[in-house]
Each structure stands twice: as C-alpha cells, then as structure tokens.
C-alpha atoms as a PDB file:
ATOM      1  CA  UNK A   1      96.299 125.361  99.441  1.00  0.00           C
ATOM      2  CA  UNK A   2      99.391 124.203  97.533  1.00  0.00           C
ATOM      3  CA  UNK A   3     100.876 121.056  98.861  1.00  0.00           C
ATOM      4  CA  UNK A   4     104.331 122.474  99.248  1.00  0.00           C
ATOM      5  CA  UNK A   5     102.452 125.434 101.676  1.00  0.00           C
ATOM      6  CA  UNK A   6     100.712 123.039 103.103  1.00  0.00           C
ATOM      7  CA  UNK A   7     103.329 120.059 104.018  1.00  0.00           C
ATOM      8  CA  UNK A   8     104.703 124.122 105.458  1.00  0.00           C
ATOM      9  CA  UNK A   9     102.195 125.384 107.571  1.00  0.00           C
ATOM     10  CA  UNK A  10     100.252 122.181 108.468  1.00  0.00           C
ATOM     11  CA  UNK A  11     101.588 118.810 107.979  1.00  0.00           C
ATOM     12  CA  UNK A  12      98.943 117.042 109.589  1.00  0.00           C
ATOM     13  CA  UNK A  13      96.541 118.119 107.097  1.00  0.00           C
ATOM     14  CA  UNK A  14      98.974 117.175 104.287  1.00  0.00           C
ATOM     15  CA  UNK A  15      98.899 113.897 105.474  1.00  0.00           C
ATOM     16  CA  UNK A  16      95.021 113.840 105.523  1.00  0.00           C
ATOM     17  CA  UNK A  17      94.420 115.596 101.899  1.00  0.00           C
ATOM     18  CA  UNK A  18      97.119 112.646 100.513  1.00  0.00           C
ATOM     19  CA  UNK A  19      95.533 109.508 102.439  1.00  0.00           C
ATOM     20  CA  UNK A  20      92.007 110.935 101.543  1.00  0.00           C
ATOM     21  CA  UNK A  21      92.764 111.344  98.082  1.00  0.00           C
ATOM     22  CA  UNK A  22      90.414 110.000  95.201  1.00  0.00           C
ATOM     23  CA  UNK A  23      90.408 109.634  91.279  1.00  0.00           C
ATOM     24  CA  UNK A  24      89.316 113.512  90.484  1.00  0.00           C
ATOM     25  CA  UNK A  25      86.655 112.353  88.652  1.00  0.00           C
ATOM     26  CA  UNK A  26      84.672 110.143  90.898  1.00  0.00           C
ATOM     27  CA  UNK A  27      85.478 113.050  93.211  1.00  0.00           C
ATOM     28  CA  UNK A  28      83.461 115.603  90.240  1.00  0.00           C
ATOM     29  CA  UNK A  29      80.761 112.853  90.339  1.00  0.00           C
ATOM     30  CA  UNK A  30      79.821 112.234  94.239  1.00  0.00           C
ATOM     31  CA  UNK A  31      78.982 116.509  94.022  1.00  0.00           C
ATOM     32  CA  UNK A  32      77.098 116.293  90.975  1.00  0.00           C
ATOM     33  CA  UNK A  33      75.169 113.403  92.595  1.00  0.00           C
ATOM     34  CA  UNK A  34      74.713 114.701  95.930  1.00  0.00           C
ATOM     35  CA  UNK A  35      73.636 118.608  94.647  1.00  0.00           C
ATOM     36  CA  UNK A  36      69.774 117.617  93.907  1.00  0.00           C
ATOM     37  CA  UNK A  37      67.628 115.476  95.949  1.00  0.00           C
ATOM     38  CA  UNK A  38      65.630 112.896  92.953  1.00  0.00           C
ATOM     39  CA  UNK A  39      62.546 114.157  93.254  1.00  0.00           C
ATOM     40  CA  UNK A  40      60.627 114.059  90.634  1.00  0.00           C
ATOM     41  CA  UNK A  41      61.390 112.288  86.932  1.00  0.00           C
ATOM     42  CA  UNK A  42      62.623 115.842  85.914  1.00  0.00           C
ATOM     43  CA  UNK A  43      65.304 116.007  88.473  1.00  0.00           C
ATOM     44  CA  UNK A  44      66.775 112.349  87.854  1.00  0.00           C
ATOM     45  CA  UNK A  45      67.144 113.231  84.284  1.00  0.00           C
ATOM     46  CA  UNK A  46      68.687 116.981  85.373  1.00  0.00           C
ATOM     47  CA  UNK A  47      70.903 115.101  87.761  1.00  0.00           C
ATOM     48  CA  UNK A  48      71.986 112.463  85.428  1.00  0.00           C
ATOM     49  CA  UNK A  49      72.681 114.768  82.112  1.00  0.00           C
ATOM     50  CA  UNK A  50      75.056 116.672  84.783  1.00  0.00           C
ATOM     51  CA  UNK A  51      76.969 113.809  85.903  1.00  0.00           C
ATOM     52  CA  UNK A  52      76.646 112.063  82.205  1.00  0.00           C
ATOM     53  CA  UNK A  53      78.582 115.623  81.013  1.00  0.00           C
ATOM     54  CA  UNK A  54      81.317 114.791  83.537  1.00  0.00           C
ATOM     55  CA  UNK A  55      82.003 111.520  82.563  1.00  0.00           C
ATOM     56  CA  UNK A  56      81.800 111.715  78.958  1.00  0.00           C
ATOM     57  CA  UNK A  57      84.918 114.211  79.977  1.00  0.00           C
ATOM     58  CA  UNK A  58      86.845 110.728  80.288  1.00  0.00           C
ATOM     59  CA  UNK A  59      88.768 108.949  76.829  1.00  0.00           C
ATOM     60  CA  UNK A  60      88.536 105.664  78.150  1.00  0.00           C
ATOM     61  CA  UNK A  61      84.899 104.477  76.915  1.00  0.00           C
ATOM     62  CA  UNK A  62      85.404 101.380  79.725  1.00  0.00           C
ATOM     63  CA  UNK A  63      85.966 104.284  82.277  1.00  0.00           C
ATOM     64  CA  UNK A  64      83.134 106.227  81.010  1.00  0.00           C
ATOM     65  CA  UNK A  65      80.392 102.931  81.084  1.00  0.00           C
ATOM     66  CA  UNK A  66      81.515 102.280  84.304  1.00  0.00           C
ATOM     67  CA  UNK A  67      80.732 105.326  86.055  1.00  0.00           C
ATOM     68  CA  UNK A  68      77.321 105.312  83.498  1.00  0.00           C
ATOM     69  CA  UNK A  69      76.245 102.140  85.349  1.00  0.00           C
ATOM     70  CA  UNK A  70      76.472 104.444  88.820  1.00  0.00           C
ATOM     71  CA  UNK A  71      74.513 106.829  87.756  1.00  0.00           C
ATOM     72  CA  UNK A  72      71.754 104.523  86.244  1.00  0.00           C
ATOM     73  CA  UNK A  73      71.929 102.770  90.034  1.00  0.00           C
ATOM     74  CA  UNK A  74      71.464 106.684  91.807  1.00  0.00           C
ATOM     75  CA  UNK A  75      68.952 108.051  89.280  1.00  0.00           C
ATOM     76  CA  UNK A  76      66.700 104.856  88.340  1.00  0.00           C
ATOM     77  CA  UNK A  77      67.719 106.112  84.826  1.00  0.00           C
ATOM     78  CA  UNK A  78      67.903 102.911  82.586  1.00  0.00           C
ATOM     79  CA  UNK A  79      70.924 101.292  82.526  1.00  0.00           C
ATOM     80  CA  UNK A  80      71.383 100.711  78.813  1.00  0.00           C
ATOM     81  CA  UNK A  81      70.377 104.563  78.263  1.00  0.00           C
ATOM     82  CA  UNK A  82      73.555 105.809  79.961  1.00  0.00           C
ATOM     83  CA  UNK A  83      75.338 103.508  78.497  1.00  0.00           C
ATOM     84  CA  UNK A  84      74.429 104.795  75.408  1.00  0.00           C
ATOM     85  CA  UNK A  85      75.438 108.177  75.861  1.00  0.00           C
ATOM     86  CA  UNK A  86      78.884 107.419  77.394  1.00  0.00           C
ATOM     87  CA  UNK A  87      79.423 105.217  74.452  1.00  0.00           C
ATOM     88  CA  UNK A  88      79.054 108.333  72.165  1.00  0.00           C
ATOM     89  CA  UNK A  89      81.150 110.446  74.884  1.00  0.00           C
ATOM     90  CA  UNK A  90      79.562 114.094  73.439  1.00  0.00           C
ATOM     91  CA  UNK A  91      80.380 116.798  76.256  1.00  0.00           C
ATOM     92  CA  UNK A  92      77.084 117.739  75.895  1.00  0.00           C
ATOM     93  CA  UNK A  93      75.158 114.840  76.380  1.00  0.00           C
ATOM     94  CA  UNK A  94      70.945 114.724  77.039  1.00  0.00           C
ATOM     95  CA  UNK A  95      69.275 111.985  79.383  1.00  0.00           C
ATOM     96  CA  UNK A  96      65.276 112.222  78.805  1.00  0.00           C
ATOM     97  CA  UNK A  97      63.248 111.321  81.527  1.00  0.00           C
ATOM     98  CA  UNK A  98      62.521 107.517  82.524  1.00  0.00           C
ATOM     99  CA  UNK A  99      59.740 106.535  80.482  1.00  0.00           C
ATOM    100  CA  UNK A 100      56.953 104.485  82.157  1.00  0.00           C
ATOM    101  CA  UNK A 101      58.286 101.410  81.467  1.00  0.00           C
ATOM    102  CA  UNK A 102      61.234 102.288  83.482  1.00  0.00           C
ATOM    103  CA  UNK A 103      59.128 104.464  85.988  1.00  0.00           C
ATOM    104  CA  UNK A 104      58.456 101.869  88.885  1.00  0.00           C
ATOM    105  CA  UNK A 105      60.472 102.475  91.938  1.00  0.00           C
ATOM    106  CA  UNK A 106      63.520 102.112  89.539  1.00  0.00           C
ATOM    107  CA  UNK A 107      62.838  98.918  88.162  1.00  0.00           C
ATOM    108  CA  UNK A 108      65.623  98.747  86.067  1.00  0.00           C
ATOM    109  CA  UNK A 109      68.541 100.234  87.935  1.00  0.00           C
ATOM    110  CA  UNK A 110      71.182  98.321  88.594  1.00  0.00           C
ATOM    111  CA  UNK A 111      69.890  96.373  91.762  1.00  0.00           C
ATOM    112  CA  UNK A 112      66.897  95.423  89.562  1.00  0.00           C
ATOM    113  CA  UNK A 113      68.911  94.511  87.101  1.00  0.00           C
ATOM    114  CA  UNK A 114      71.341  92.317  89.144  1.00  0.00           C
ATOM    115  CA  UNK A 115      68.358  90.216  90.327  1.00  0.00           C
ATOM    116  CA  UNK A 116      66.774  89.566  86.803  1.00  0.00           C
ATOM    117  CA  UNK A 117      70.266  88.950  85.728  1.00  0.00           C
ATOM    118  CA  UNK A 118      70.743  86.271  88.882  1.00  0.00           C
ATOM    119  CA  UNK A 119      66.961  84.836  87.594  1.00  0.00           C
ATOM    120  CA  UNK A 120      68.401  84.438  84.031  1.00  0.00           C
ATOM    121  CA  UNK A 121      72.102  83.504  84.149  1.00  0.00           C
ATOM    122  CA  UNK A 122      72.666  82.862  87.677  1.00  0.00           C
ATOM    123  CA  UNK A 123      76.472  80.749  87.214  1.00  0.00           C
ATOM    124  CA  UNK A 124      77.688  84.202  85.399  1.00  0.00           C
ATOM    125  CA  UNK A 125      77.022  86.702  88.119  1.00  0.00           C
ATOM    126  CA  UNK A 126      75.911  85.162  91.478  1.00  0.00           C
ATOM    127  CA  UNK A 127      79.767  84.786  92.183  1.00  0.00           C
ATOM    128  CA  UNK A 128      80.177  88.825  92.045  1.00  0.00           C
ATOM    129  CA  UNK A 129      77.058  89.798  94.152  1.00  0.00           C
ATOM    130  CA  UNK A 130      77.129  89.727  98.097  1.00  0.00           C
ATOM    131  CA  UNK A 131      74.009  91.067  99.917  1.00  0.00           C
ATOM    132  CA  UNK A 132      76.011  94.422 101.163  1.00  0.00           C
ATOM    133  CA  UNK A 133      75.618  95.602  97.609  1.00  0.00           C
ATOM    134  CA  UNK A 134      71.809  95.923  97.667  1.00  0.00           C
ATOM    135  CA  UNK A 135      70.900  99.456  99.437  1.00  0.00           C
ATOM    136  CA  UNK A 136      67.440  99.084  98.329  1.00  0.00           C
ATOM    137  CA  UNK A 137      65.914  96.712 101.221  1.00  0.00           C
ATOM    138  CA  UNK A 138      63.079  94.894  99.212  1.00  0.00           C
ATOM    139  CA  UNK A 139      66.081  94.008  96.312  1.00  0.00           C
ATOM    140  CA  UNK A 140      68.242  92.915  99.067  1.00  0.00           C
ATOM    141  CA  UNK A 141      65.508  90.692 100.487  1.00  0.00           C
ATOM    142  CA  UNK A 142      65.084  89.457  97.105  1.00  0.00           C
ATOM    143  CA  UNK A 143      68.749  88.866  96.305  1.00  0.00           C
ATOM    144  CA  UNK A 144      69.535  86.481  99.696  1.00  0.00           C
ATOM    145  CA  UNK A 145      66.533  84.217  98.740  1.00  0.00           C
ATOM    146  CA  UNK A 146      67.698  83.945  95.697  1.00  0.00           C
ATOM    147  CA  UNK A 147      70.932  83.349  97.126  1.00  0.00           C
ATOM    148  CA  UNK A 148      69.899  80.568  99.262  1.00  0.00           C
ATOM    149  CA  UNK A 149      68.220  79.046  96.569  1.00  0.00           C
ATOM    150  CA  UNK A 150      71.009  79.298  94.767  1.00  0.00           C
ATOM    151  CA  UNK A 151      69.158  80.799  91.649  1.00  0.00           C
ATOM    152  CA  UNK A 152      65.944  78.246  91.606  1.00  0.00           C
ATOM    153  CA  UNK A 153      63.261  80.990  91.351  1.00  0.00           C
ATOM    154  CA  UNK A 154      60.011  78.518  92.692  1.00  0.00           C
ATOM    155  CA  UNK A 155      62.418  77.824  95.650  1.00  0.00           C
ATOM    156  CA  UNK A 156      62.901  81.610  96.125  1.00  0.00           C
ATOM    157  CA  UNK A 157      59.563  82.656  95.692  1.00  0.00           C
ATOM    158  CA  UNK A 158      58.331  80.253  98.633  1.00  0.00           C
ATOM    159  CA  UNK A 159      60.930  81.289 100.931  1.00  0.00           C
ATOM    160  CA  UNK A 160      60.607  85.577 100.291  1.00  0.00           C
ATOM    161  CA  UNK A 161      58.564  87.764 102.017  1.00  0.00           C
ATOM    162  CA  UNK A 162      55.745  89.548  99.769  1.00  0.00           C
ATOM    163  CA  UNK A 163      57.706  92.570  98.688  1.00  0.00           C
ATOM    164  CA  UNK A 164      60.659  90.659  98.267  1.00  0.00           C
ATOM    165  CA  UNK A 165      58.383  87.803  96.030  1.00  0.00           C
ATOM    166  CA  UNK A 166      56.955  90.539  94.154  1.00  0.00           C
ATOM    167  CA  UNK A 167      59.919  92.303  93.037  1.00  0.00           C
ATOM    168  CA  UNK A 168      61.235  88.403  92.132  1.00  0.00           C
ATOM    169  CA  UNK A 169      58.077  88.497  89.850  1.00  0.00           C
ATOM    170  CA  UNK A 170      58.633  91.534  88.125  1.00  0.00           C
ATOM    171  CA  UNK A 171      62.413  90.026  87.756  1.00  0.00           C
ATOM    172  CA  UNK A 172      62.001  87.154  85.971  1.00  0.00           C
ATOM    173  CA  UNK A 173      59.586  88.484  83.096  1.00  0.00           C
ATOM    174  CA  UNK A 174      61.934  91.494  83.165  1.00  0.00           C
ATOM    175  CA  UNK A 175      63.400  92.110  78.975  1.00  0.00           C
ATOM    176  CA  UNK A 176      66.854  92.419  80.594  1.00  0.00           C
ATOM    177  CA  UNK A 177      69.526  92.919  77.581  1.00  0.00           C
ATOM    178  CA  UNK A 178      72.804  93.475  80.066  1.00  0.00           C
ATOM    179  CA  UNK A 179      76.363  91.581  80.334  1.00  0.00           C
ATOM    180  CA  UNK A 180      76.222  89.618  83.762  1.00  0.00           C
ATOM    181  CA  UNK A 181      79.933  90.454  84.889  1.00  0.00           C
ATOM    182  CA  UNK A 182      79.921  94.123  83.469  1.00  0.00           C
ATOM    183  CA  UNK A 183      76.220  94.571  85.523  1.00  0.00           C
ATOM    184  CA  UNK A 184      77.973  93.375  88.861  1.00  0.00           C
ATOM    185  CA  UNK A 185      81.018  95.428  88.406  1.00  0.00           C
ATOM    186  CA  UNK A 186      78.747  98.610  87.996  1.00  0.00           C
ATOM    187  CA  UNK A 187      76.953  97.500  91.505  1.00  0.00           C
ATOM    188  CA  UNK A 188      79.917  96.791  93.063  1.00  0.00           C
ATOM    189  CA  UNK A 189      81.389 100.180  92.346  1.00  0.00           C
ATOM    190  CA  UNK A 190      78.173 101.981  93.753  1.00  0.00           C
ATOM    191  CA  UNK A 191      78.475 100.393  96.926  1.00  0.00           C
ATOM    192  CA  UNK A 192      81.821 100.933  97.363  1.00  0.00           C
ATOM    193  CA  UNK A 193      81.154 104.654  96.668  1.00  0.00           C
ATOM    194  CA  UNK A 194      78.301 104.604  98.648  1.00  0.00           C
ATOM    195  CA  UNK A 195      80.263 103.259 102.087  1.00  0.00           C
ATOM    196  CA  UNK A 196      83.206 105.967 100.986  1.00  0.00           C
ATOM    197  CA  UNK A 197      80.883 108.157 101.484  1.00  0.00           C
ATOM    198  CA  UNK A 198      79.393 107.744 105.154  1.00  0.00           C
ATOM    199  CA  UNK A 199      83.383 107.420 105.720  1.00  0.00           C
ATOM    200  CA  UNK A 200      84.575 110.648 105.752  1.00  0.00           C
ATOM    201  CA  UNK A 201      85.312 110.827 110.000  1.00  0.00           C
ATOM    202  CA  UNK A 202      86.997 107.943 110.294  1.00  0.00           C
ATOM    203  CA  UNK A 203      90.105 108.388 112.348  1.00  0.00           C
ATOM    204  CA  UNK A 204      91.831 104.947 112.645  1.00  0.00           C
ATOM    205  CA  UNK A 205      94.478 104.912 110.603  1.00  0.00           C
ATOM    206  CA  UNK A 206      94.380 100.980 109.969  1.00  0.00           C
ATOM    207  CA  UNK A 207      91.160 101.969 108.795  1.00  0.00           C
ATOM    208  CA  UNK A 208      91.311 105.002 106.719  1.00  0.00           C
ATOM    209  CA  UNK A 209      94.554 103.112 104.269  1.00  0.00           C
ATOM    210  CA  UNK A 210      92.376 100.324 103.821  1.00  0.00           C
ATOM    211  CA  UNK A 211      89.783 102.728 103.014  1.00  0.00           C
ATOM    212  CA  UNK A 212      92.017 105.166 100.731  1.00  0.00           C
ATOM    213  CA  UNK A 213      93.046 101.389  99.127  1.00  0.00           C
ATOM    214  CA  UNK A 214      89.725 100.884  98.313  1.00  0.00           C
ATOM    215  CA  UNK A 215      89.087 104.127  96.674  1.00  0.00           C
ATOM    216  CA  UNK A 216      92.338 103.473  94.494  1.00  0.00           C
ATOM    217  CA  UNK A 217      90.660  99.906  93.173  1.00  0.00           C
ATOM    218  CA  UNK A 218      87.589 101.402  91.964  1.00  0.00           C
ATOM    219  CA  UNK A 219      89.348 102.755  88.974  1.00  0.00           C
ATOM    220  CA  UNK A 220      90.884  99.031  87.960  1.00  0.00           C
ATOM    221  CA  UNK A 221      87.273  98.113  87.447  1.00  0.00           C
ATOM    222  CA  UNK A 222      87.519  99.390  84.273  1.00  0.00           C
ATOM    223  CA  UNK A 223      90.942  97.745  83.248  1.00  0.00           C
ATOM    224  CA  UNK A 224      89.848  93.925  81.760  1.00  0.00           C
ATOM    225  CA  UNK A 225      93.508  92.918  83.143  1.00  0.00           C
ATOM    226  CA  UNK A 226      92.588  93.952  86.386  1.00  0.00           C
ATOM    227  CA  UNK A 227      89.242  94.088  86.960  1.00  0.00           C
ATOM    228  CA  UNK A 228      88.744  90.814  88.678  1.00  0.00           C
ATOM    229  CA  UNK A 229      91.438  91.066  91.131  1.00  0.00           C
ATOM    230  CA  UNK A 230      89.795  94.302  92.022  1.00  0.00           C
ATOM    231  CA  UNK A 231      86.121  93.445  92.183  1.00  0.00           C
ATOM    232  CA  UNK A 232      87.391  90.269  94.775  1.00  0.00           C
ATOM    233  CA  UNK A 233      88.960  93.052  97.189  1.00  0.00           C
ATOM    234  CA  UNK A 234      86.553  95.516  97.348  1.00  0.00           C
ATOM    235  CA  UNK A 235      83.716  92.918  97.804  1.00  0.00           C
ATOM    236  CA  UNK A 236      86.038  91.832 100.788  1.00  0.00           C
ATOM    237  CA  UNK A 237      86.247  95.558 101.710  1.00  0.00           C
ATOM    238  CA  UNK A 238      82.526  95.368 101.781  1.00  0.00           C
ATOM    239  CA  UNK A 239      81.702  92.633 103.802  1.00  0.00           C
ATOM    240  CA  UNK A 240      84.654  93.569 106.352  1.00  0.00           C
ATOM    241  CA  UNK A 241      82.801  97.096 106.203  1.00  0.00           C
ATOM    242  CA  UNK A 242      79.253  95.337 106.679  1.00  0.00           C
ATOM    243  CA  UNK A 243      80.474  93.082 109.807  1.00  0.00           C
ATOM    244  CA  UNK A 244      82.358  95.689 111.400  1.00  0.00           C
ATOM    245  CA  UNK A 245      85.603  94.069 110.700  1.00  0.00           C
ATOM    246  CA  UNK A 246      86.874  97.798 109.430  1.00  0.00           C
ATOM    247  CA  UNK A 247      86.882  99.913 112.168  1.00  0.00           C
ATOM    248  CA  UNK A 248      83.621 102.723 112.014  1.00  0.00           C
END
C-alpha cells in the first residue's frame, strides 16, 4: 500500500514496514538467494548470475564487491570470480560453474578464505573475525583454534579436532590472492544478513531498533570513511545476538 493509506487505515503496520525497512537492494538479493535451493554446481552458478545481475544494478563498484563477496560465501562460487564480474558491472553478467579446484565443500568461499587468510596474515584480519561469523561448523572449529593459538598453525593443528585439522591443512597450502580487511568485511556482512534473516518475528521493540540499526550499517561497509566504525558495531551486534544479549 502507499504509506500515506497506510499511516490511514493501519498505523501499526506503518510503524512496522518503517522500523523493518532495509537498503532495497540487499532486500532484491535475500529473494534471489533464497528462490533455489544449491543443489547441484548448475544451480550455484544459476543462483549467483541472478543475484550478480542485481548487483551489478549498483554505480558504486565498492557497493557492488561487497555484496559479490556474499554471494561467493552462499554459492561456494570463488570469491575473486564475483569480484570480477561486479568490477565490470555488465547487467548481464555470466558466473560459470565452480571448477574442480573450487568444487570441495566450498573451499574457497569466504569462510575458507578467512581461515587461509588468518594462516597467512593473521595481525591483518584476526582483529575483524569473531567465531559467530563462521556458519559452516568444521570452519568455525577451525577458526577458534586458530584463535586460541593466536595464528601459530602447529599449535592449532594439535589442539583441533580432525575435521577441523583437516580443513586447517587444506588452509595453509591454499593459493589465496584476497585483501585481509576487505575478506572480513564480506564475512561480516553475511552473517549479519544471515541473523536478519531468522529475525523477522521479533517483537521487542528494544530489539527490533537495534536490529533495524544493524541493517542500516551494512551499507557503510562499503564507505572506506566508515567502514570500520561499522564493522566494530555489527560484530558487537553479533556477539550480543550469539549470547542472547538481544532479545530472540
């Protein structure tokens, strides 16, 4: 409905459609990514020429890479292949299937990524990661033994479970050709996209402005000035999120 018939005939849900708001085009992208369930190689590479379309709709390249590193996280699509083809922005853009290299369980999406990244330059990114940002539960493993070891990879290895170890194997002889800060931006936006999403009952209203706040930040991600500032609060909107400090 129009807002003006709206704030009319139901201000209640006036007031939900405003606090509930979110940038239009990460709005666009959450139903392109939920429509198709990834399947098969041939449906990540449907699913992520759909959503690559959408965001190549966006002038601002930084916008455009940003959202690019999502999709590589959802699709197991590589990282520096989206990339790619939001740096050309064409409307009509064409993501081939993963190729074998980049077929095992997703190796190099962005959780993958992240933890060769922590492996090789550990001071440039470890200060960006927190463990609610892995969804994948062997990467998450992975990521607080690193974590404890504070990036010594013998010390990891001894500590992690099996899966956990052999993902940190495949990690560190990983060719991984990705900026450390821009890498932990991209995860951090997934995750906060990904908790937005399980959010859509909340009723508290504490909760839903902090939540609607959170939505607004993800776009600053892609502003140098701000991005930051931005990354610190919704990694704090994360963890208050993981610990039940933000009401459920």
């Amino acid at each position: 409905k129009d807002p003006g018939e709206l704030a009319s005939s139901d201000p209640a849900a006036l007031v939900e459609a405003v606090t509930h708001a979110k940038p239009f085009l990460g709005f666009r992208l959450d139903r392109v990514l939920a429509s198709e369930q990834l399947t098969s190689p041939e449906s990540r590479s449907r699913i992520a020429t759909q959503a690559m379309a959408v965001i190549n709709e966006h002038p601002d390249k930084n916008v455009r890479t940003l959202y690019a590193g999502e999709v590589a996280s959802h699709t197991g699509i590589p990282v520096a292949d989206l990339v790619a083809v939001a740096a050309r922005g064409s409307r009509t853009p064409q993501v081939s299937q993963p190729t074998p290299r980049a077929s095992k369980a997703s190796s190099y999406a962005g959780e993958f990524v992240a933890i060769a990244l922590m492996i090789q330059q550990f001071n440039e990114i470890a200060g960006y990661l927190i463990e609610p940002l892995f969804s994948d539960e062997v990467y998450r493993r992975a990521f607080v033994a690193l974590s404890t070891s504070e990036g010594d990879l013998n010390a990891a290895l001894a500590i992690a479970d099996p899966e956990a170890r052999e993902a940190l194997e495949r990690a560190a002889v990983a060719d991984v050709d990705a900026k450390p800060v821009s890498e932990a931006m991209n995860l951090v936006a997934a995750a906060v996209r990904r908790e937005l999403a399980q959010r859509t009952r909340i009723t508290d209203p504490a909760a839903i402005q902090l939540d609607r706040a959170a939505r607004l930040r993800l776009e600053d991600l892609a502003d140098p000035r701000s991005a930051d500032e931005a990354c610190s609060e919704l990694l704090a909107w994360l963890e208050a999120v993981a610990t039940h400090e933000v009401v459920e």
